[in-house]
N, C-alpha and C. Protein backbone atom coordinates (compact mmCIF):
# COMPACT_ATOMS: atom_id res chain seq x y z
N UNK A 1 0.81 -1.18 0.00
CA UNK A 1 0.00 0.00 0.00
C UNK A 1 0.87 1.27 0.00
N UNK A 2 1.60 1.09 1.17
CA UNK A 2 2.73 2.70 1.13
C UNK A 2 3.83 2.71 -0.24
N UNK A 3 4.03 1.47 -0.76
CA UNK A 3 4.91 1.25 -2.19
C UNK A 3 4.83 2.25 -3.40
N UNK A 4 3.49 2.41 -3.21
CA UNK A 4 3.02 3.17 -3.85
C UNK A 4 3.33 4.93 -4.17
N UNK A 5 2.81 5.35 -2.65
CA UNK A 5 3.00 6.67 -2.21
C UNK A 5 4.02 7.50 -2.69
N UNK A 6 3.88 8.29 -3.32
CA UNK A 6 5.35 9.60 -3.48
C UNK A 6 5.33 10.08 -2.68
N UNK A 7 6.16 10.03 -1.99
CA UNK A 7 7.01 10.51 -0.76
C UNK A 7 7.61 11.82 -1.15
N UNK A 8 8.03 11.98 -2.21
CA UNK A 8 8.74 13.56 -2.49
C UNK A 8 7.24 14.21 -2.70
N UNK A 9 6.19 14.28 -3.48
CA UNK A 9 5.26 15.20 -3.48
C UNK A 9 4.90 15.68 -2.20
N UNK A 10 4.27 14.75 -1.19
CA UNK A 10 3.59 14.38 0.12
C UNK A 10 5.09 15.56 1.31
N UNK A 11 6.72 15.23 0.78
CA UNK A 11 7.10 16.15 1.36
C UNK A 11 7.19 17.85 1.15
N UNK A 12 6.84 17.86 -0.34
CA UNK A 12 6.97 19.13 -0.97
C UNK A 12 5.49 19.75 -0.32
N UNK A 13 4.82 19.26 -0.50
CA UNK A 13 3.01 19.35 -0.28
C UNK A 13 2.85 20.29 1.03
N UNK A 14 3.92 19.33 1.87
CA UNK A 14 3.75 20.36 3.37
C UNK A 14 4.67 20.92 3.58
N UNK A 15 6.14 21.27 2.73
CA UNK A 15 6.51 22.08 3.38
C UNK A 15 6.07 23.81 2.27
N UNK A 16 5.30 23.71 1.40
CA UNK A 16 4.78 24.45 0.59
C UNK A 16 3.69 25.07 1.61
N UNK A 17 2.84 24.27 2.15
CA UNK A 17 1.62 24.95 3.28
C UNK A 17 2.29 25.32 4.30
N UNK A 18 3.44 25.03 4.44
CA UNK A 18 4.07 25.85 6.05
C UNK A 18 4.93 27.01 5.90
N UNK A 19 5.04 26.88 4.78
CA UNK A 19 6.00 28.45 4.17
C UNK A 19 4.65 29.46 4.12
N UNK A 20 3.58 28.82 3.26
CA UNK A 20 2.55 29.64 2.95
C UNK A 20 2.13 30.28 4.45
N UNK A 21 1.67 29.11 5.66
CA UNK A 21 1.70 29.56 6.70
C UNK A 21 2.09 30.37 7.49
N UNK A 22 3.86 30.32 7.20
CA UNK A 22 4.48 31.37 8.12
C UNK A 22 4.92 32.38 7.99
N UNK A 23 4.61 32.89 6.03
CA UNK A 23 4.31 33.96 5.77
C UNK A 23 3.44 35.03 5.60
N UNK A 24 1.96 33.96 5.74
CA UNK A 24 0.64 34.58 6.44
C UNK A 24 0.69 34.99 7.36
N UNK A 25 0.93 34.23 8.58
CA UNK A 25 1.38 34.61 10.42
C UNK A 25 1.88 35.95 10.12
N UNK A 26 2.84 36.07 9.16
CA UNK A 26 3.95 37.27 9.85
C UNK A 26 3.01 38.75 9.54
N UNK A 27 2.46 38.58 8.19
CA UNK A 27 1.75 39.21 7.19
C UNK A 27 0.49 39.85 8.50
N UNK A 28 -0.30 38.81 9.29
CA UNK A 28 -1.33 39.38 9.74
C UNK A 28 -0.95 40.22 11.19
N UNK A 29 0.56 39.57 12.11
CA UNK A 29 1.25 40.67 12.73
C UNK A 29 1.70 41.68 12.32
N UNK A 30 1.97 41.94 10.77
CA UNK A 30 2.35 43.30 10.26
C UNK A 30 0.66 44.15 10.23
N UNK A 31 0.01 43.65 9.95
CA UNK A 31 -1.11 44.23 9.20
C UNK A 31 -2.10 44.35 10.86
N UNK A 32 -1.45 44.28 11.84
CA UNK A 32 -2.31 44.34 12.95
C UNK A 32 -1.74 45.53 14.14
N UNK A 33 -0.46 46.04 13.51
CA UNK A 33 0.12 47.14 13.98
C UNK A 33 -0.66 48.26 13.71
N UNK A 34 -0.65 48.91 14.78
CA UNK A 34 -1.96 50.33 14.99
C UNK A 34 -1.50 51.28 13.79
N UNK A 35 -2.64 52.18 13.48
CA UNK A 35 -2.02 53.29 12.13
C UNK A 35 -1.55 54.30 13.36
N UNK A 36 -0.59 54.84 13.04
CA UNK A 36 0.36 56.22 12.92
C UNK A 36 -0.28 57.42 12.31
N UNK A 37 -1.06 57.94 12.79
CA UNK A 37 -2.07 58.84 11.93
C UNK A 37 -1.79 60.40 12.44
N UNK A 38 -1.76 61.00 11.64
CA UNK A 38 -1.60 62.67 12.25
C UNK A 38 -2.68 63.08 11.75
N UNK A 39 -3.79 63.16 12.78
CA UNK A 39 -4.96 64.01 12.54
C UNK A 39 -4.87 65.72 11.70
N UNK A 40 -3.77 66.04 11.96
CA UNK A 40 -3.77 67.54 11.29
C UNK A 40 -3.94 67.40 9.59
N UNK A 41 -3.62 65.91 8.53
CA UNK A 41 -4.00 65.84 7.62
C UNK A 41 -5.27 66.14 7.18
N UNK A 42 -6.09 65.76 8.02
CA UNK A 42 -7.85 65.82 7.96
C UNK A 42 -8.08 67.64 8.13
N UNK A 43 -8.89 68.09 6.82
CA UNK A 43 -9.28 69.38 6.79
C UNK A 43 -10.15 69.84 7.98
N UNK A 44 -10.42 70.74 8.80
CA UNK A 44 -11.36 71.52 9.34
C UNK A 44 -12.50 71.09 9.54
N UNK A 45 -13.06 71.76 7.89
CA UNK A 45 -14.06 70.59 8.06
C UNK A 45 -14.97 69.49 8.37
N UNK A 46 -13.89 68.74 7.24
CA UNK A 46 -13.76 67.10 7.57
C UNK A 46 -14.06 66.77 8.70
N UNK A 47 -13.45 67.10 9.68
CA UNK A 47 -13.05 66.90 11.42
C UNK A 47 -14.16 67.33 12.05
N UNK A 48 -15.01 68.72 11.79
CA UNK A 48 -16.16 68.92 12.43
C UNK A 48 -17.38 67.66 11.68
N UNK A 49 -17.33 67.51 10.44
CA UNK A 49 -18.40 66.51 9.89
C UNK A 49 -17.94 65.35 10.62
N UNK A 50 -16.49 64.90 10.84
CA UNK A 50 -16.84 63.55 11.78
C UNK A 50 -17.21 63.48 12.80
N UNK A 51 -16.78 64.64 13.44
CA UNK A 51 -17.37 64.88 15.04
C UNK A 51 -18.58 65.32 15.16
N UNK A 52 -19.52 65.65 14.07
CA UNK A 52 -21.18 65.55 14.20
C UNK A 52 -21.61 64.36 14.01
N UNK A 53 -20.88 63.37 12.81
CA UNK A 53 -21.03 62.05 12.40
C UNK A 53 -21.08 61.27 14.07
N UNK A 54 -20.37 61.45 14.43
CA UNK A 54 -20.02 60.53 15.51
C UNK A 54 -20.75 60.49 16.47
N UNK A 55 -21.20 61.87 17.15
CA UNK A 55 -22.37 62.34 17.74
C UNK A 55 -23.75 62.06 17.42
N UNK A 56 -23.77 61.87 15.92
CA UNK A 56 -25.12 61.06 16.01
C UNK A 56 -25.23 59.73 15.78
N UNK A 57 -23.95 59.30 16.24
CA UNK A 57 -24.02 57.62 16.12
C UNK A 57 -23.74 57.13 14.65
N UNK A 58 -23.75 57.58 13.75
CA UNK A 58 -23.14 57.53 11.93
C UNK A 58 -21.95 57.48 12.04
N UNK A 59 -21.23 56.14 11.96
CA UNK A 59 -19.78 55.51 12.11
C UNK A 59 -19.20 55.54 10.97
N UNK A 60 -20.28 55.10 9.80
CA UNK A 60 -20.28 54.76 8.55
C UNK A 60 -19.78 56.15 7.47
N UNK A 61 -20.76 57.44 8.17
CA UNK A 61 -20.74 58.11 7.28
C UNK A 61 -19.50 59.16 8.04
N UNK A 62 -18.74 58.60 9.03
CA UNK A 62 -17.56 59.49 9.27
C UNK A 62 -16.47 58.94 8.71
N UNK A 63 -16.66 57.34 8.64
CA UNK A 63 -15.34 57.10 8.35
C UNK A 63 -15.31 57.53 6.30
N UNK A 64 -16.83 57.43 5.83
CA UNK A 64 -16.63 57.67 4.44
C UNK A 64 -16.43 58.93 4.24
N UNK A 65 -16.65 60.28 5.49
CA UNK A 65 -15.55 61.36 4.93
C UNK A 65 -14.46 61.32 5.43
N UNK A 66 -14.08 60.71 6.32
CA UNK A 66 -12.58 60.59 6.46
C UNK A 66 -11.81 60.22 5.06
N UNK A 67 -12.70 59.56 4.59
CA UNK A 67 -11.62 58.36 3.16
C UNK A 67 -11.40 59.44 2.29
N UNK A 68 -12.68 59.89 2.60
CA UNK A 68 -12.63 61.09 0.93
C UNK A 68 -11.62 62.46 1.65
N UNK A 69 -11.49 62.90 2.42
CA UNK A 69 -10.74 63.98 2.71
C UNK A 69 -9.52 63.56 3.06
N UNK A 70 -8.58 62.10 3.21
CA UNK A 70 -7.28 61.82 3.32
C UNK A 70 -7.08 60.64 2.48
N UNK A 71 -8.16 60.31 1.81
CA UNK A 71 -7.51 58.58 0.60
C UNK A 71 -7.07 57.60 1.42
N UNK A 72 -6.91 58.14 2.55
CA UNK A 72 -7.09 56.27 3.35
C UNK A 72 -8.05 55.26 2.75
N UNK A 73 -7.13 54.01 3.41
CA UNK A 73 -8.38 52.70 3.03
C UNK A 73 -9.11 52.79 3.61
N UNK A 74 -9.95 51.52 3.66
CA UNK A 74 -11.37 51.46 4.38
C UNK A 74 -10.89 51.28 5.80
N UNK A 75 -9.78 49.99 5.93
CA UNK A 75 -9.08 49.53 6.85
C UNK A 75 -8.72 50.41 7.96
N UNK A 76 -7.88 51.83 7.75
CA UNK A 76 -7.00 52.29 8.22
C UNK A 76 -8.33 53.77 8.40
N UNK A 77 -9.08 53.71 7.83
CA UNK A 77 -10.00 55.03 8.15
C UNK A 77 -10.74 54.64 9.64
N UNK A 78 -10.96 53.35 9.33
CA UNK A 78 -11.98 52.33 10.03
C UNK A 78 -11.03 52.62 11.85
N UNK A 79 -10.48 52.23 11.60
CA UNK A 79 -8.89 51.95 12.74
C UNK A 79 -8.97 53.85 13.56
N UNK A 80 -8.82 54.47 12.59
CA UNK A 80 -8.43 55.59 12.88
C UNK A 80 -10.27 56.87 13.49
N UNK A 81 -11.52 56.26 13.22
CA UNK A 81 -12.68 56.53 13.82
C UNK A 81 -12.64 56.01 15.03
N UNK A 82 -12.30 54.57 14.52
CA UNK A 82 -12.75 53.44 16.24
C UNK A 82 -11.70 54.26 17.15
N UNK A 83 -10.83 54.68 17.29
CA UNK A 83 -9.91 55.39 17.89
C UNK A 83 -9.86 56.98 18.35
N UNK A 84 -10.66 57.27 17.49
CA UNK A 84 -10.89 58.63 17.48
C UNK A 84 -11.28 59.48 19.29
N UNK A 85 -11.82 58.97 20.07
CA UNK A 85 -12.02 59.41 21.46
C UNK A 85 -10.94 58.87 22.08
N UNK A 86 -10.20 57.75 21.67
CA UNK A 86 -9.16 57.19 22.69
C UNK A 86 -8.69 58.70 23.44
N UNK A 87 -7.76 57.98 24.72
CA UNK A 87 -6.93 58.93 25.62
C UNK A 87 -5.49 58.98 24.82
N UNK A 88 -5.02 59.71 24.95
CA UNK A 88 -3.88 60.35 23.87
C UNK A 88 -4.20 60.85 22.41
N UNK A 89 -5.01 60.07 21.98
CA UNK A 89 -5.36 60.58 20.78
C UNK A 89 -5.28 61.95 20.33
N UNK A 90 -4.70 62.61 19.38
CA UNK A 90 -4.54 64.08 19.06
C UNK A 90 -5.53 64.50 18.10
N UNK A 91 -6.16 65.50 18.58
CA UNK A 91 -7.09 66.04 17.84
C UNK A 91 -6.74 67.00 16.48
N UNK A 92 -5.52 67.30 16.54
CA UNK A 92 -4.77 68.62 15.93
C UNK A 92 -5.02 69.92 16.41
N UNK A 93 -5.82 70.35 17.15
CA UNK A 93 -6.22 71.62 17.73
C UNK A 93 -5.19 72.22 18.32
């Protein structure tokens, strides 16, 4: 029964999914590091429409002017609302 078996595919097979693996791992610790954001990019504006956005509970429609007034992703706009009251957080003011 094992006579059979390729043994070189069966070793290539996994060490192909564990490379793939442990360059995913590293990939989702890079991609899980906080954004670095300097609020002073965000216009005037912008900054009062998110801070009414936010006030009325519209998460959605702050982070979609955030995107449009700095070209952030969805990701990193998203990151940078949910954060937005944190303690330290800089307002630019």
């Amino acid at each position: 029964m094992f006579e059979s078996i390729d043994w070189s595919f069966i070793i290539w097979t996994v060490l192909i999914f564990l490379s793939g693996y442990l360059v995913g791992s590293r990939r989702r610790s890079e991609i899980s590091e906080p954004l670095d954001f300097d609020r002073n990019r965000i216009s005037p504006v912008a900054r009062a429409r998110i801070e009414d956005s936010l006030q009325a509970g519209q998460k959605i429609d702050a982070i979609r002017t955030l995107r449009a007034d700095t070209g952030l992703g969805l990701k990193d706009a998203k990151s940078v609302i949910d954060n937005w009251h944190e303690p330290g957080a800089t307002d630019g003011a």
